[in-house]
Protein backbone atom coordinates (compact mmCIF):
# COMPACT_ATOMS: atom_id res chain seq x y z
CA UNK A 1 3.11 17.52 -1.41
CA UNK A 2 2.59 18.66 -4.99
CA UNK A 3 -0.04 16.51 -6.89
CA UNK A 4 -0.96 14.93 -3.71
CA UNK A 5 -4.82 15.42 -2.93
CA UNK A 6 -4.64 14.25 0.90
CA UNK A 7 -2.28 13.61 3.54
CA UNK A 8 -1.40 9.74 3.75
CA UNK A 9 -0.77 9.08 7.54
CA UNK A 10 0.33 5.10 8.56
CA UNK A 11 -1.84 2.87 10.28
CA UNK A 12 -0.35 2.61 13.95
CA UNK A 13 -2.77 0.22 16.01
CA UNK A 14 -3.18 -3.27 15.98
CA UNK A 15 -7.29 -2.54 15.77
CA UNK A 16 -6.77 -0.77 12.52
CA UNK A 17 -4.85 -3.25 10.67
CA UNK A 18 -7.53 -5.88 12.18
CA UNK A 19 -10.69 -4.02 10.62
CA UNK A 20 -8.83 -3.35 7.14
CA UNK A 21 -8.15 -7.02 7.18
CA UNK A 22 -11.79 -8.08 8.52
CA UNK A 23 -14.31 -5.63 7.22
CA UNK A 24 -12.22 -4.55 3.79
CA UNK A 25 -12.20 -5.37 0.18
CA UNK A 26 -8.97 -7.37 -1.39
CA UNK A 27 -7.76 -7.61 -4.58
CA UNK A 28 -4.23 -9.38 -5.38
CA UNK A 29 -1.87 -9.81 -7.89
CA UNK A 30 1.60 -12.16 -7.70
CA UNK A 31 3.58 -9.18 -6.09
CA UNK A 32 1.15 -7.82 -3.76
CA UNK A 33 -2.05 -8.02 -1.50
CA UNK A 34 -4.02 -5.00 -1.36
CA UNK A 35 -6.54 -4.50 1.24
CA UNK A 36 -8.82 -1.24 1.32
CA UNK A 37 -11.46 0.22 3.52
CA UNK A 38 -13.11 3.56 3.94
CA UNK A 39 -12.64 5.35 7.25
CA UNK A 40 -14.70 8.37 6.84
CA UNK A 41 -12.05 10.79 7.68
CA UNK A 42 -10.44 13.66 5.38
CA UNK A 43 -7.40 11.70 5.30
CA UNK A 44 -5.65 8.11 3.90
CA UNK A 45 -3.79 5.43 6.11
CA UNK A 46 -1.48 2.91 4.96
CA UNK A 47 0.12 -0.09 6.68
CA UNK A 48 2.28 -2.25 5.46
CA UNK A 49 2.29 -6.08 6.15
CA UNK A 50 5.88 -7.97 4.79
CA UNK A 51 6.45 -11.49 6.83
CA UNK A 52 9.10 -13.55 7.39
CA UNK A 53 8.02 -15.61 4.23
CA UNK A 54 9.25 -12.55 1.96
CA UNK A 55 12.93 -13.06 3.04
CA UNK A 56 15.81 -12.22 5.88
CA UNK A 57 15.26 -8.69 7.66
CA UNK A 58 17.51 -7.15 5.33
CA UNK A 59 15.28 -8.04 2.40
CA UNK A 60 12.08 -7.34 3.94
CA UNK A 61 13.32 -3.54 5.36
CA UNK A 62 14.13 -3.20 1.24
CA UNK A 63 10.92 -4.17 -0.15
CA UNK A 64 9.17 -2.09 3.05
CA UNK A 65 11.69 1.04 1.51
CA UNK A 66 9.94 0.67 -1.69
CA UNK A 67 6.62 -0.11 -0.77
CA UNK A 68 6.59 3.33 1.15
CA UNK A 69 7.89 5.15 -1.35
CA UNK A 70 5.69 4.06 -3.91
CA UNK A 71 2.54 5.08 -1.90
CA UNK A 72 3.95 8.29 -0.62
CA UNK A 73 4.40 9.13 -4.55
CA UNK A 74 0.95 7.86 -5.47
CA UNK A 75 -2.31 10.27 -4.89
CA UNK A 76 -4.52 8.48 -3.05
CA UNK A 77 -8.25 9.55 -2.67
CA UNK A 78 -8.44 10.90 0.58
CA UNK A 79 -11.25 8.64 3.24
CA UNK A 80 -9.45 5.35 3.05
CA UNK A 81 -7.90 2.74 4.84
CA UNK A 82 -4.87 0.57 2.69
CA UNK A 83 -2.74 -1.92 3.61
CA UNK A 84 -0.68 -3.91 1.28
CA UNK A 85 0.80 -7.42 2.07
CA UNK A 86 4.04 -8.25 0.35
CA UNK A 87 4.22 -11.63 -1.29
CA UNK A 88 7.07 -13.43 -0.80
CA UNK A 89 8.02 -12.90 -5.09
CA UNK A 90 8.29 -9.23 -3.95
CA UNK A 91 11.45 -9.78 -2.53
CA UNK A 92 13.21 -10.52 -6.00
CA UNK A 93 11.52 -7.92 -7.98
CA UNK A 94 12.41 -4.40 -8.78
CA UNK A 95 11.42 -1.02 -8.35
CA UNK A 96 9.44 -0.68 -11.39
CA UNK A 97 7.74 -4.06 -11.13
CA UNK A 98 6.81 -3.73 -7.75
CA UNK A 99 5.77 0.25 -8.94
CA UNK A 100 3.11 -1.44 -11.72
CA UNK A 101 1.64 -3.67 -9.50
CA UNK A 102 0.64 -1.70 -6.73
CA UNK A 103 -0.95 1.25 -8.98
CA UNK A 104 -2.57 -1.54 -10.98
CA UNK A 105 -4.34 -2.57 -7.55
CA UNK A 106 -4.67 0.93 -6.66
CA UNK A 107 -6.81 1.12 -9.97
CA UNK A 108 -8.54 -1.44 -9.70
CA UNK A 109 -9.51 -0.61 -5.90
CA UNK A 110 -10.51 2.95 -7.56
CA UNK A 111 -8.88 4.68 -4.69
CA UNK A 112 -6.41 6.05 -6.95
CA UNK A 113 -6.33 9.92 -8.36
CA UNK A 114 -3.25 10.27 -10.50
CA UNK A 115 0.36 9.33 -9.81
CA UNK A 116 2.77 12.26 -8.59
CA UNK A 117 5.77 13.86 -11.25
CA UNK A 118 8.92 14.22 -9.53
């Protein structure tokens, strides 16, 4: 994990996506939902949240792909909770796009350290 200041694990339980959702802080764009707590541990969790609305399972997998890989390449402060909710205009839009909107919302949350070079 070069660049990387904390290990990113996934949210796994139903409880955790629950308090992100009730007790964390949102901030959206037309791509993406971004919802962020602290959890007062060393490390980041991430969950991702795509529905039926975003397109046929095929679709939704893809845009799940990216999502992943985008915040496995990002540097996260370690301590927090993240989940992002796709939107269904996610499903039509690239890589990059989907890449500048989530580290936009990542800066604006301030959980955000630098991005990884690959």
């Amino acid at each position: 994990m070069e660049g990387s200041t904390g290990r990113i694990e996934h949210l796994t339980r139903p409880e955790q996506y629950t308090m992100v959702y009730s007790k964390g802080r949102s901030w959206s764009n037309d791509l993406i939902v971004l919802r962020a707590m602290p959890n007062g541990l060393p490390i980041s969790r991430s969950g991702l949240s795509i529905s039926k609305r975003v397109g046929k399972a095929v679709v939704r997998n893809k845009v799940k792909r990216r999502l992943r890989e985008i915040v496995r390449l990002s540097a996260i402060k370690p301590g927090w909770d993240i989940v992002l909710v796709a939107r269904s205009r996610s499903s039509i839009a690239t890589y990059a796009e989907l890449q500048k909107a989530v580290l936009i919302l990542f800066n604006r949350a301030r959980i955000l350290e630098s991005v990884k070079q690959e």
